[in-house]
Every structure is written in C-alpha cells, then in structure tokens.
PDB file of N, CA and C in Angstrom:
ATOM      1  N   UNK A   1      -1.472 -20.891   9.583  1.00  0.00           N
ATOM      2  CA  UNK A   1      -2.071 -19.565   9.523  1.00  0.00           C
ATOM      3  C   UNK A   1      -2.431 -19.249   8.068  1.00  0.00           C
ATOM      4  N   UNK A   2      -3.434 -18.362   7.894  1.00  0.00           N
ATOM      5  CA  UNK A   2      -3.802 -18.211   6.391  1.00  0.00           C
ATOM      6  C   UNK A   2      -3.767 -16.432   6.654  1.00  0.00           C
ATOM      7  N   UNK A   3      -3.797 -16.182   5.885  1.00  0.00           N
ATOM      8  CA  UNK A   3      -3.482 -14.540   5.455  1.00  0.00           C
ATOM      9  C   UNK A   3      -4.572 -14.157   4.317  1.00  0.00           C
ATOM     10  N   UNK A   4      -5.449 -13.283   4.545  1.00  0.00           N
ATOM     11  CA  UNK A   4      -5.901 -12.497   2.884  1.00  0.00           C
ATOM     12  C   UNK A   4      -5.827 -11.274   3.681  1.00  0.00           C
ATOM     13  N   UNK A   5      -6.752 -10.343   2.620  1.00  0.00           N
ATOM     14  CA  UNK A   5      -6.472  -8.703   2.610  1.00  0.00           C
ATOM     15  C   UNK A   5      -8.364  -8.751   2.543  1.00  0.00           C
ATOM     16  N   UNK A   6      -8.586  -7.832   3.020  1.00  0.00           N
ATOM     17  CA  UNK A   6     -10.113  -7.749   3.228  1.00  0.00           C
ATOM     18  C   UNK A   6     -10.134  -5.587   3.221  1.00  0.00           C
ATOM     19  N   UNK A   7     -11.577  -5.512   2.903  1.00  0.00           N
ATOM     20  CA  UNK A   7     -12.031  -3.868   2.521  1.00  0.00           C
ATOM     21  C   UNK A   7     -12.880  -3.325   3.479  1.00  0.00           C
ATOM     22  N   UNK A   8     -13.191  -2.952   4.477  1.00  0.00           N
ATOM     23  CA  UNK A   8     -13.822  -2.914   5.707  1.00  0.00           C
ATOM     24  C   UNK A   8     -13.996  -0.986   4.937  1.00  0.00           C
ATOM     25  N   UNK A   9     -15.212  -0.194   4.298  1.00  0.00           N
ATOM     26  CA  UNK A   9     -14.982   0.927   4.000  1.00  0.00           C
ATOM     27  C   UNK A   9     -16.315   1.563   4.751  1.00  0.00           C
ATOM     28  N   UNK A  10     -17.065   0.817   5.061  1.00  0.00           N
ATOM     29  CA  UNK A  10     -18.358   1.628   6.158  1.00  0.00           C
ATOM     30  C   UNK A  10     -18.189   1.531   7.502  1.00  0.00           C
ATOM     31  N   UNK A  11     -18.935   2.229   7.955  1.00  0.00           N
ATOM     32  CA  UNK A  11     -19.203   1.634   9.737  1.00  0.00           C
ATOM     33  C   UNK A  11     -19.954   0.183   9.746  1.00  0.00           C
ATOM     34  N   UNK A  12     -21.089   0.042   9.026  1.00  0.00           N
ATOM     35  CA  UNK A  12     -21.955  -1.067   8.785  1.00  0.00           C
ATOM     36  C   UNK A  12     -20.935  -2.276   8.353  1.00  0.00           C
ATOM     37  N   UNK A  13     -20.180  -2.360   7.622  1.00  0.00           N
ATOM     38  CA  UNK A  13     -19.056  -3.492   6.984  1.00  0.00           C
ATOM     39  C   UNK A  13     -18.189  -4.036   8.322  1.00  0.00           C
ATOM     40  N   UNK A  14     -17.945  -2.455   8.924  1.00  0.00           N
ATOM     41  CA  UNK A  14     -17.083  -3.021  10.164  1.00  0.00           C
ATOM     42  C   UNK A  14     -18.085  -4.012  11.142  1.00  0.00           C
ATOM     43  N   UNK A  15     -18.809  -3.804  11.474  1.00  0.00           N
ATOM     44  CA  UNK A  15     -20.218  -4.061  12.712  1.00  0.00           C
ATOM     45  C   UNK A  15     -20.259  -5.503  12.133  1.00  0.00           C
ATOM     46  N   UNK A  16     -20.412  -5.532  10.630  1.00  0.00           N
ATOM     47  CA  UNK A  16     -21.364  -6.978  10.336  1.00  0.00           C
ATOM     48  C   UNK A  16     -19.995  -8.031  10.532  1.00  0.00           C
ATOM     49  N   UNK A  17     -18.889  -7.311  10.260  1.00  0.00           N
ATOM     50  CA  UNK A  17     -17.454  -8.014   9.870  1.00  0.00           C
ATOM     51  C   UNK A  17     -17.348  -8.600  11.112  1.00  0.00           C
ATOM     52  N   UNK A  18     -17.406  -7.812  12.207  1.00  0.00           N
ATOM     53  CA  UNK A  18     -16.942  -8.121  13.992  1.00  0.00           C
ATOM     54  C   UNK A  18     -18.330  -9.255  14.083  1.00  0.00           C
ATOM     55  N   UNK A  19     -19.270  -8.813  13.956  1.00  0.00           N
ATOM     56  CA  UNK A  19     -20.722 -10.050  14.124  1.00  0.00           C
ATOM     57  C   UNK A  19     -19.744 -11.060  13.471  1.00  0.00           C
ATOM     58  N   UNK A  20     -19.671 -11.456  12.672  1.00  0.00           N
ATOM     59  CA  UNK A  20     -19.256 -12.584  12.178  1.00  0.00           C
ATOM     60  C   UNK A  20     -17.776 -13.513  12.711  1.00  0.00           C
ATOM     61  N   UNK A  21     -16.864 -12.667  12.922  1.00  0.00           N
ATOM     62  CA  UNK A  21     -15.585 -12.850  13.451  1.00  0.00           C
ATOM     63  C   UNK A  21     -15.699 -13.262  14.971  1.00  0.00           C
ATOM     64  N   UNK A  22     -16.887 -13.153  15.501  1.00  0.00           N
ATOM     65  CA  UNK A  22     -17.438 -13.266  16.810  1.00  0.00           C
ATOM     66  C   UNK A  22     -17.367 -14.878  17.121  1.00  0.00           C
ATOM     67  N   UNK A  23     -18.010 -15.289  16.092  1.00  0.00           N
ATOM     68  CA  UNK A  23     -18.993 -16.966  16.171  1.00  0.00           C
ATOM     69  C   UNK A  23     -17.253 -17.899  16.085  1.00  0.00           C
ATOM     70  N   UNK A  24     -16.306 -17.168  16.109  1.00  0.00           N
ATOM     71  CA  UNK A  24     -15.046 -18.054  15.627  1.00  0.00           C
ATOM     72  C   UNK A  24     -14.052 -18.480  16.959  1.00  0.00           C
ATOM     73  N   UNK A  25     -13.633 -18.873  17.400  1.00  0.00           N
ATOM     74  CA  UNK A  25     -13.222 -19.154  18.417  1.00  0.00           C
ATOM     75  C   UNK A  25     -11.221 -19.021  18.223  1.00  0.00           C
ATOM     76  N   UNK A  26     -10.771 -18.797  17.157  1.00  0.00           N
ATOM     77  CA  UNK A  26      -9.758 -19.133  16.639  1.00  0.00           C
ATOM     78  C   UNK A  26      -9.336 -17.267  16.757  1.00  0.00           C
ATOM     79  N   UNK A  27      -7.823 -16.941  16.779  1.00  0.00           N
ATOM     80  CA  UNK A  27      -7.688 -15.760  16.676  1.00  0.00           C
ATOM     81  C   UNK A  27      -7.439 -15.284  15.510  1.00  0.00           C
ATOM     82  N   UNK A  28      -8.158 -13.731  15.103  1.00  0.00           N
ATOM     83  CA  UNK A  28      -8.087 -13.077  13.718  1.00  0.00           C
ATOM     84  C   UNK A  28      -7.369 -12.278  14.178  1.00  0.00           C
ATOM     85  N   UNK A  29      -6.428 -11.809  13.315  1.00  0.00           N
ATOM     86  CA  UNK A  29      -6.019 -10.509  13.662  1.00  0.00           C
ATOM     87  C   UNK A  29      -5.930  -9.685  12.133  1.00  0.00           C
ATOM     88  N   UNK A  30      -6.101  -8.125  12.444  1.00  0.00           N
ATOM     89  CA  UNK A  30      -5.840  -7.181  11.248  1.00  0.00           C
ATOM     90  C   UNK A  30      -4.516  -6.645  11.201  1.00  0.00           C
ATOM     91  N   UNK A  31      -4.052  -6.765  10.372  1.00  0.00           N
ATOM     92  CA  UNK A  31      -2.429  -5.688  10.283  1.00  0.00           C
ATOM     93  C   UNK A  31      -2.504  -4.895   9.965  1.00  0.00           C
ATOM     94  N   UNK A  32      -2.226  -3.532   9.790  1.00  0.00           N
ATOM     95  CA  UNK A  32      -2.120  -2.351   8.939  1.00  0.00           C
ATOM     96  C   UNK A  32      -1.226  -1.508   8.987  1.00  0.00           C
ATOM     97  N   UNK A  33      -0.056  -1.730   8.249  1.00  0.00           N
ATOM     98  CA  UNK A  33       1.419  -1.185   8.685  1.00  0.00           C
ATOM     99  C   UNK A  33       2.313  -1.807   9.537  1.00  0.00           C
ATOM    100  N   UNK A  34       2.342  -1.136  10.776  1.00  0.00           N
ATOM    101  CA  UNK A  34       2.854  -1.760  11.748  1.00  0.00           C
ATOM    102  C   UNK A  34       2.024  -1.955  13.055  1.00  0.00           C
ATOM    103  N   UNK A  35       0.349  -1.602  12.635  1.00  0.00           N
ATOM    104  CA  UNK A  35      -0.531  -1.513  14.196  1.00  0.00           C
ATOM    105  C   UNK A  35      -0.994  -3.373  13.796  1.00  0.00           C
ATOM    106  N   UNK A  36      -1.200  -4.154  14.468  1.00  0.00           N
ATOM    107  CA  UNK A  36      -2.192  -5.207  14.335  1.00  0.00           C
ATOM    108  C   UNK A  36      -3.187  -5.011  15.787  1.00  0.00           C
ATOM    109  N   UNK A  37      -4.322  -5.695  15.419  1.00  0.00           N
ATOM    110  CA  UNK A  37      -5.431  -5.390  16.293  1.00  0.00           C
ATOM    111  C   UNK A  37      -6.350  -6.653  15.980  1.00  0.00           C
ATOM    112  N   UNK A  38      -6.861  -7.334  17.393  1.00  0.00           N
ATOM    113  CA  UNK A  38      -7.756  -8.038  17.386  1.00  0.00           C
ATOM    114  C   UNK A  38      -9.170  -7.606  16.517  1.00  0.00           C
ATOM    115  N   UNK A  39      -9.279  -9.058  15.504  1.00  0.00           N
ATOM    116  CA  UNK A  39     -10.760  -8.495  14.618  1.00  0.00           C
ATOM    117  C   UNK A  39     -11.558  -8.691  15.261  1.00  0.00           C
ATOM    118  N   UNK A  40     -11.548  -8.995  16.551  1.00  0.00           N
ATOM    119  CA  UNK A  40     -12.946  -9.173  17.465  1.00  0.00           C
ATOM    120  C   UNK A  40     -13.230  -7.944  18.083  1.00  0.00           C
ATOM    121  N   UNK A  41     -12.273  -6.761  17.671  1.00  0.00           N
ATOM    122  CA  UNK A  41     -12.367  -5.408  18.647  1.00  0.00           C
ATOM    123  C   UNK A  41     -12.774  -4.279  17.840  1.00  0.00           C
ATOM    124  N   UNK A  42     -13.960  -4.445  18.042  1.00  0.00           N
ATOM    125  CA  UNK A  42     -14.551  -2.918  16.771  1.00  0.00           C
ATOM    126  C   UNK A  42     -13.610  -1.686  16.920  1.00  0.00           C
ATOM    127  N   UNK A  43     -13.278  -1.249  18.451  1.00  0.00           N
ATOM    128  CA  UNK A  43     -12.815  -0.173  18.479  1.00  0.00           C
ATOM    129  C   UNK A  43     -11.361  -0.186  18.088  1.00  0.00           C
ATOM    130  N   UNK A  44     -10.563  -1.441  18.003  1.00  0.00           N
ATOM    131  CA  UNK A  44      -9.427  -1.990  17.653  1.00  0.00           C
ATOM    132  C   UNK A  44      -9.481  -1.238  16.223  1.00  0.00           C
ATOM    133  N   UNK A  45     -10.450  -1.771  14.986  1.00  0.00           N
ATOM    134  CA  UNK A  45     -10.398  -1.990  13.817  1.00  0.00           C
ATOM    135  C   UNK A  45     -10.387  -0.379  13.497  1.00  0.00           C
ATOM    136  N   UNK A  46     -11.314   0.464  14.391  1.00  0.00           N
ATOM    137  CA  UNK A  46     -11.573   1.784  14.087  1.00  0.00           C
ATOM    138  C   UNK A  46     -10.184   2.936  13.919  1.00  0.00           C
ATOM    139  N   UNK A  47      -9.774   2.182  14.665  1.00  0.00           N
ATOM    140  CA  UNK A  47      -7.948   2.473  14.894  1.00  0.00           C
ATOM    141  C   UNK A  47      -7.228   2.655  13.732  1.00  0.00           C
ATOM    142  N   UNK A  48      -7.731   2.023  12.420  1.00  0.00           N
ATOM    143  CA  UNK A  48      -6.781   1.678  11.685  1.00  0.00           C
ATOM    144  C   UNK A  48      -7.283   2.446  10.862  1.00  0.00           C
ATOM    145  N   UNK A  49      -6.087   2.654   9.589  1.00  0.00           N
ATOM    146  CA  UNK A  49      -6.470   3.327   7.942  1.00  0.00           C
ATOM    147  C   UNK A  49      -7.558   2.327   7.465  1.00  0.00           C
ATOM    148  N   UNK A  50      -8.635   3.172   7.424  1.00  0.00           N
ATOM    149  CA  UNK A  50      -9.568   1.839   6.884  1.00  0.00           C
ATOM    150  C   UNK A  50     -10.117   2.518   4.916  1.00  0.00           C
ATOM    151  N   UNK A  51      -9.134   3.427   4.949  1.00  0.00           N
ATOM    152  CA  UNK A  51      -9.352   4.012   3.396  1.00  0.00           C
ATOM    153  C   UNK A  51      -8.555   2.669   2.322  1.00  0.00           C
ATOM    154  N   UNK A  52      -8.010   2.218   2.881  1.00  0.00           N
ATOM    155  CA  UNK A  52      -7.152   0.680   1.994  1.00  0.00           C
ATOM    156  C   UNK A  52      -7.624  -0.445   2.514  1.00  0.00           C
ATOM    157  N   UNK A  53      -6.913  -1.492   1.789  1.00  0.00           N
ATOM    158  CA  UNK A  53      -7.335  -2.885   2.371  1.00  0.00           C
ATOM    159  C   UNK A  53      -6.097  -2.959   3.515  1.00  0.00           C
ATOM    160  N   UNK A  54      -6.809  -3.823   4.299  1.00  0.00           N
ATOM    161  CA  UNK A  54      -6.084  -4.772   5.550  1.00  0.00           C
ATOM    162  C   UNK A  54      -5.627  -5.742   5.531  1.00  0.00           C
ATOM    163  N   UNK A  55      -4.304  -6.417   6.113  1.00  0.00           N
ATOM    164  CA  UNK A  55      -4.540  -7.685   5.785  1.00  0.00           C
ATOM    165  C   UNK A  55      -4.978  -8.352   7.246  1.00  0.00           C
ATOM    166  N   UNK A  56      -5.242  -9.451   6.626  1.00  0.00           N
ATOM    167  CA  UNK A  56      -6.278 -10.576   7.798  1.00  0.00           C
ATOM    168  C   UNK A  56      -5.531 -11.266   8.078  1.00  0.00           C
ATOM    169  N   UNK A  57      -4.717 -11.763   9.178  1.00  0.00           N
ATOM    170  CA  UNK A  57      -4.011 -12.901   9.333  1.00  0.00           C
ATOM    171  C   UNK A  57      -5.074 -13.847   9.944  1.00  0.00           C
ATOM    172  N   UNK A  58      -5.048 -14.957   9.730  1.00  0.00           N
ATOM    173  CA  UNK A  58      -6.575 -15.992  10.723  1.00  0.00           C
ATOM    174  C   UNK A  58      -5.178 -17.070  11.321  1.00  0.00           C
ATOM    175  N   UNK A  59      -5.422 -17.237  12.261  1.00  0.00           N
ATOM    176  CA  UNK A  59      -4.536 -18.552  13.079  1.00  0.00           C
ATOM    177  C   UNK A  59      -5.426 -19.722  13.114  1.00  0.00           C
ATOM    178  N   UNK A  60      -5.397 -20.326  12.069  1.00  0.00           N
ATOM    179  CA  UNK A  60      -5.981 -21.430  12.283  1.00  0.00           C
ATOM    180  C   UNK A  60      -5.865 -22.435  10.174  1.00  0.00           C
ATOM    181  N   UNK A  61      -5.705 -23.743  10.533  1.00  0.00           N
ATOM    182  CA  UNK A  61      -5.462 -24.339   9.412  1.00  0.00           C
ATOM    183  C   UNK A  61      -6.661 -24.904   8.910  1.00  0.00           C
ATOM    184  N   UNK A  62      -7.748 -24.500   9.985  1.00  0.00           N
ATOM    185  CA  UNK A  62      -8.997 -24.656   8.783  1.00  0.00           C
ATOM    186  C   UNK A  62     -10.484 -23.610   8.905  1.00  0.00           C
ATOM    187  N   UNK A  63      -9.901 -22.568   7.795  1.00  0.00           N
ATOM    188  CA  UNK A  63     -10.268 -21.507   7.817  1.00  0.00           C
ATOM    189  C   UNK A  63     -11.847 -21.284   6.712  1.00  0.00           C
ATOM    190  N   UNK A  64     -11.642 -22.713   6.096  1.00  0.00           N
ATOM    191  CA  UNK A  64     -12.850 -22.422   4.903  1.00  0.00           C
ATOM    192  C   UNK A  64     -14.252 -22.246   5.219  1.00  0.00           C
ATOM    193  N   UNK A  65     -14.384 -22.070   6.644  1.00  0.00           N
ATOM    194  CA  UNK A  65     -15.683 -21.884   6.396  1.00  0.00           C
ATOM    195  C   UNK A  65     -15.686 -20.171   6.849  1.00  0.00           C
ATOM    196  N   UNK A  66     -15.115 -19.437   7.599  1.00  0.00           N
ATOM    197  CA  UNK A  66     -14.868 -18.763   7.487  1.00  0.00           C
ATOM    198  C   UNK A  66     -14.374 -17.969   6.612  1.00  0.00           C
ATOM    199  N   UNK A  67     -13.739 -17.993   5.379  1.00  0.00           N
ATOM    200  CA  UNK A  67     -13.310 -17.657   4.347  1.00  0.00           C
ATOM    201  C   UNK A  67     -14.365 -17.541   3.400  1.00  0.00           C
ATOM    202  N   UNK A  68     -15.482 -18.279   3.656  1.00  0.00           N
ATOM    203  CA  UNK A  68     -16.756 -18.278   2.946  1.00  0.00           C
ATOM    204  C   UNK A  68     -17.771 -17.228   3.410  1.00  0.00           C
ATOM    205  N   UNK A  69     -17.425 -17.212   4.869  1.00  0.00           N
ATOM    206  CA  UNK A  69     -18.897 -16.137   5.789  1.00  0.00           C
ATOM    207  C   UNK A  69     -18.300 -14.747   5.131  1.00  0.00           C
ATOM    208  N   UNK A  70     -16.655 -14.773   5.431  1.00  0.00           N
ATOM    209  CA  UNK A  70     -16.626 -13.284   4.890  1.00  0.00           C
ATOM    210  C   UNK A  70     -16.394 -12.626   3.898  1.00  0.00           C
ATOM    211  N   UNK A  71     -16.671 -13.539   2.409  1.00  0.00           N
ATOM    212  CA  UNK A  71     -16.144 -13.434   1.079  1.00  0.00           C
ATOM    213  C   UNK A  71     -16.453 -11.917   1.128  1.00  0.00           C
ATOM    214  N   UNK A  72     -17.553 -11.275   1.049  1.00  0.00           N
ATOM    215  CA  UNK A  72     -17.806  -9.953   0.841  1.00  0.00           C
ATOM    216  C   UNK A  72     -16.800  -9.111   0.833  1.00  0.00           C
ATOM    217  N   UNK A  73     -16.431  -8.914   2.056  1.00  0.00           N
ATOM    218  CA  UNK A  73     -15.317  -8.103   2.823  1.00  0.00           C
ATOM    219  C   UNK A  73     -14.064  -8.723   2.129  1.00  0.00           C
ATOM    220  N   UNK A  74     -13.587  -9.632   1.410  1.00  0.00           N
ATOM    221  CA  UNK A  74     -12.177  -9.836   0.994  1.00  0.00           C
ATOM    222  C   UNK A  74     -11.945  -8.896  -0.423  1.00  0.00           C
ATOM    223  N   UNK A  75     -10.966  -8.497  -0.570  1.00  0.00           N
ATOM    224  CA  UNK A  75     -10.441  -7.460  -1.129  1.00  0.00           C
ATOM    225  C   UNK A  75      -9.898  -8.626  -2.909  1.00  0.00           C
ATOM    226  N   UNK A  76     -10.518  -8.030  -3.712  1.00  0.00           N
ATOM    227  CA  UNK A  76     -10.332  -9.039  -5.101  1.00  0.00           C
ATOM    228  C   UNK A  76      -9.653  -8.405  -5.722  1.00  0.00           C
TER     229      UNK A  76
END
C-alpha cells in the first residue's frame, strides 16, 4: 500500500480527481480523521473536510503511474 496526502479545494479538482481515479482498477481510499471513503465516490469525497489535505491510501504496490496522473492534487 502507498499512502500520500493530496488537496482536493474546488468542485472542479474533485470531478477531474474522481475522472482519473476511475481508469484504476486498484482500490483508493481517502481518510480524513476517522471517516475513510472510496475515491471513486464523488459524493463520498464531498463528505469530507475538504478545507485541509487528505490522506490517500492507494492499495496497490505499483502505484507510479498513478502517482504521476495525479501529481497536481498531491499536497507538497
């Protein structure tokens, strides 16, 4: 499993974030506190404090290309 923290602060960031998290077949999930929520579930993500970063857990040991689609959204 790989873990980062990602910034999801528009509606548009969320939309393009889920487009992308779509094409993956592997499960993402968001944490935020104590809620986690499928990143494939817009209305999931809407759920959450989206004024901070999230973290991303990805289940899967090969995450780099994905880690590349969503550089934007990762929290630096």
């Amino acid at each position: 499993m790989t873990k980062t923290t990602v910034n999801l602060q528009a509606i548009n960031d969320v939309k393009d974030f889920v487009n992308i998290v779509m094409k993956y077949d592997f499960d993402i999930d968001l944490v935020s506190g104590r809620y986690a929520v499928d990143a494939k579930s817009i209305m999931g993500i809407f759920s959450l404090d989206l004024s901070k970063p999230i973290e991303l857990d990805i289940h899967t040991d090969d995450a780099d290309k994905f880690l590349k689609e969503i550089d934007r959204f990762i929290a630096k």
